[in-house]
Protein backbone atom coordinates (compact mmCIF):
# COMPACT_ATOMS: atom_id res chain seq x y z
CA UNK A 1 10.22 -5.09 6.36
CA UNK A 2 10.68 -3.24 9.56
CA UNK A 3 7.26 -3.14 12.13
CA UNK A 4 5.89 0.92 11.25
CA UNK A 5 7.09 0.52 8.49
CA UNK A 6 5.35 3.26 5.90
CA UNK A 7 2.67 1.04 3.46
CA UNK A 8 1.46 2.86 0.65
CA UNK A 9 -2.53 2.11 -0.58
CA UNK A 10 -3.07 3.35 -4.20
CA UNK A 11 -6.49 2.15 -6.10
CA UNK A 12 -7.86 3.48 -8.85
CA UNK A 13 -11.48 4.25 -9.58
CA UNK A 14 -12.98 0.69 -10.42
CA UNK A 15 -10.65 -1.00 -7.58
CA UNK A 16 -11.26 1.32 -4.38
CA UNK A 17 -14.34 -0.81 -3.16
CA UNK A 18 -11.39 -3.63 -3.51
CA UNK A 19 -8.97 -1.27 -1.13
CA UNK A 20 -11.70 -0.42 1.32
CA UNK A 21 -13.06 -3.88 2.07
CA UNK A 22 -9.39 -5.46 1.67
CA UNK A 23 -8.34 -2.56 4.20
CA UNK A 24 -11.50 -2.95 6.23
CA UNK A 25 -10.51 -6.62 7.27
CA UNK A 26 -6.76 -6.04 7.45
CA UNK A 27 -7.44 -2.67 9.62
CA UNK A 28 -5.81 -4.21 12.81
CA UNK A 29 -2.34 -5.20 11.15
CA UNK A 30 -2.53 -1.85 9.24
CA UNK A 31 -2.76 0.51 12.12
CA UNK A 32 0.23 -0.75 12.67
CA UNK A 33 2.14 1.02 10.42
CA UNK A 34 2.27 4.60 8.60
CA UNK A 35 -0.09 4.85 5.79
CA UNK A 36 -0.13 6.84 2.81
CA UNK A 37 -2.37 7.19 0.29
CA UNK A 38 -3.56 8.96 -3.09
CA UNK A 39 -6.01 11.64 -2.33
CA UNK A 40 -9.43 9.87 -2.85
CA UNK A 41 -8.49 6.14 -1.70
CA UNK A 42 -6.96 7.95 1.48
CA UNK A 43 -10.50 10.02 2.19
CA UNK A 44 -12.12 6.79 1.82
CA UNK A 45 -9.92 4.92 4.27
CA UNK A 46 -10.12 7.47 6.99
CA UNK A 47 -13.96 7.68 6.31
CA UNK A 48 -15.02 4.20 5.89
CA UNK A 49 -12.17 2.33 7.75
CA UNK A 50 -11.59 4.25 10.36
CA UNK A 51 -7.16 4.78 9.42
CA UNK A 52 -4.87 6.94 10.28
CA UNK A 53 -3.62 7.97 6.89
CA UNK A 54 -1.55 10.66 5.43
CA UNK A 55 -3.32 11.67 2.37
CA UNK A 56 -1.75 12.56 -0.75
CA UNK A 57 -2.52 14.21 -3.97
CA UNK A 58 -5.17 12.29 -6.55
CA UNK A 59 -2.84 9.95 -8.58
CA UNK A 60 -3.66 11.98 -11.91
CA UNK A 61 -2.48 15.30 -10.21
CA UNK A 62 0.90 14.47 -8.85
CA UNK A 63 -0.04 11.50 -5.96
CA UNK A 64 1.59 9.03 -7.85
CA UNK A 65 5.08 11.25 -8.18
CA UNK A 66 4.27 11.93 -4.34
CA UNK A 67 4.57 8.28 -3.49
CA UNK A 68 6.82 7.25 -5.55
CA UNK A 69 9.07 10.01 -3.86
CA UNK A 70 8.46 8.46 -0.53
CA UNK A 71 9.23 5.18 -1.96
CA UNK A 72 12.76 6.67 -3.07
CA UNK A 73 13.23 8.21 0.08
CA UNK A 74 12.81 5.00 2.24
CA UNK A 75 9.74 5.96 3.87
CA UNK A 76 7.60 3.70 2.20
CA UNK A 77 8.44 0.12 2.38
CA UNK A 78 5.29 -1.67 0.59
CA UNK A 79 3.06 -0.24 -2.08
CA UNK A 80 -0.56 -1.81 -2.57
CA UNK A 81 -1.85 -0.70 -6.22
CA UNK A 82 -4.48 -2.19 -6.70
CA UNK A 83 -5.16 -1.12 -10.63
CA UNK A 84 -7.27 -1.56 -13.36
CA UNK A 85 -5.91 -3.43 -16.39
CA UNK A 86 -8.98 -2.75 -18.40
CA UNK A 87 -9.19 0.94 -17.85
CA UNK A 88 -7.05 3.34 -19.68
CA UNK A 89 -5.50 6.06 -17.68
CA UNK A 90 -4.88 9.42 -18.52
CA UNK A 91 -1.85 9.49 -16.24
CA UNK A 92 -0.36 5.89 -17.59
CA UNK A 93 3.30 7.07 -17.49
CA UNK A 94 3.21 8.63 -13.48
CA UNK A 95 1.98 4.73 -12.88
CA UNK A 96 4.59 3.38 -15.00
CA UNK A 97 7.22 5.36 -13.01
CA UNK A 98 5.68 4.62 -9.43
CA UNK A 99 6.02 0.83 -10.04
CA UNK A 100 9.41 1.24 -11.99
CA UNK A 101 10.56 2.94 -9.09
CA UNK A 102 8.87 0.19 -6.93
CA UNK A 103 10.94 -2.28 -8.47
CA UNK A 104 13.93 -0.83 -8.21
CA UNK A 105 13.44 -0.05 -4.68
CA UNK A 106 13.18 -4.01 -4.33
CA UNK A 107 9.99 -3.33 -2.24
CA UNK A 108 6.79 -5.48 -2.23
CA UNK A 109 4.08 -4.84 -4.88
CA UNK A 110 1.08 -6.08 -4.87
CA UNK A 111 -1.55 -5.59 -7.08
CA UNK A 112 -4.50 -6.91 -6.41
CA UNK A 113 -6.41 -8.26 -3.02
CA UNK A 114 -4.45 -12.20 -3.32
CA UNK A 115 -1.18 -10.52 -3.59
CA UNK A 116 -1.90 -8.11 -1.10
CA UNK A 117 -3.23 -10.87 0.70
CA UNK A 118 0.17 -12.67 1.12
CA UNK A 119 2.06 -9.54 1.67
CA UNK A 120 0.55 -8.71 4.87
CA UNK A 121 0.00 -12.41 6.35
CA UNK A 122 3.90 -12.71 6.14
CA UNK A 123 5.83 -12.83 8.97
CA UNK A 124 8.52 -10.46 7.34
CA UNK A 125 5.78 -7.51 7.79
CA UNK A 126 6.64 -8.21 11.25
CA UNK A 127 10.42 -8.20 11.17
CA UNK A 128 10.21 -11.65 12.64
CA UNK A 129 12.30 -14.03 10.67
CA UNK A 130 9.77 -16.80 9.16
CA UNK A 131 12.15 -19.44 9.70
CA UNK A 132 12.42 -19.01 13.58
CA UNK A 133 9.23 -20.44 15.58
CA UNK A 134 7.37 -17.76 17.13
CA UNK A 135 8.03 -17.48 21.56
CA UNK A 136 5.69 -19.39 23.31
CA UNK A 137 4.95 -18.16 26.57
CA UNK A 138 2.45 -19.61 29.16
């Protein structure tokens, strides 16, 4: 993945305290790059994070489609969704189609704080090829 990269931060109501904190201790590496986000998990990352993010619709009216579109567009390069498995939702087939179109985007999903974890610890968020030690410079 290319440095600025966009990064896309989706949670849905029983995860967001998940997003913030995850976000809260990953805010230096994030600022990094262009973030969008659903409509309520973006207010709460501007408010309680401190991010720039461009905020979307609410997944349930259209955010999902929104990102998705970005994702098919090339602007968005990673999605973090971090989602409930135990909580229906009324708009189960716009999050079906945002990580269908994920997947065949071949970009990196991850959907909960481990995943996400490894995602943005990896050198590849960087560009820099993990296989080539890092410059040292005195």
């Amino acid at each position: 993945m290319e440095p600025g990269r966009g990064i896309a931060l989706v949670a849905h109501d029983n995860c967001k305290q998940d997003m913030v904190d995850w976000a809260r201790f990953n805010r230096k590496t994030l600022s990094t790059h262009r973030l969008y986000a659903t409509g309520t998990t973006g207010g709460l990352l501007v408010d309680e994070v401190g991010l720039s993010v461009t905020r979307l619709r609410s997944g349930p009216h259209g955010g999902d489609q929104q990102i998705g579109s970005r994702i098919a567009e090339g602007e968005v390069g990673l999605l973090v969704f971090f989602w409930d498995p135990l909580a229906a939702q009324p708009h189960e087939p716009d999050v079906r189609a945002l990580l269908r179109i994920a997947v065949l985007s071949n970009i990196p999903v991850a959907c909960n704080r481990a995943t996400a974890d490894f995602v943005i610890s990896s050198p590849l968020l960087t560009g820099r090829d993990p296989w080539t030690p890092a410059l040292v410079t005195a």
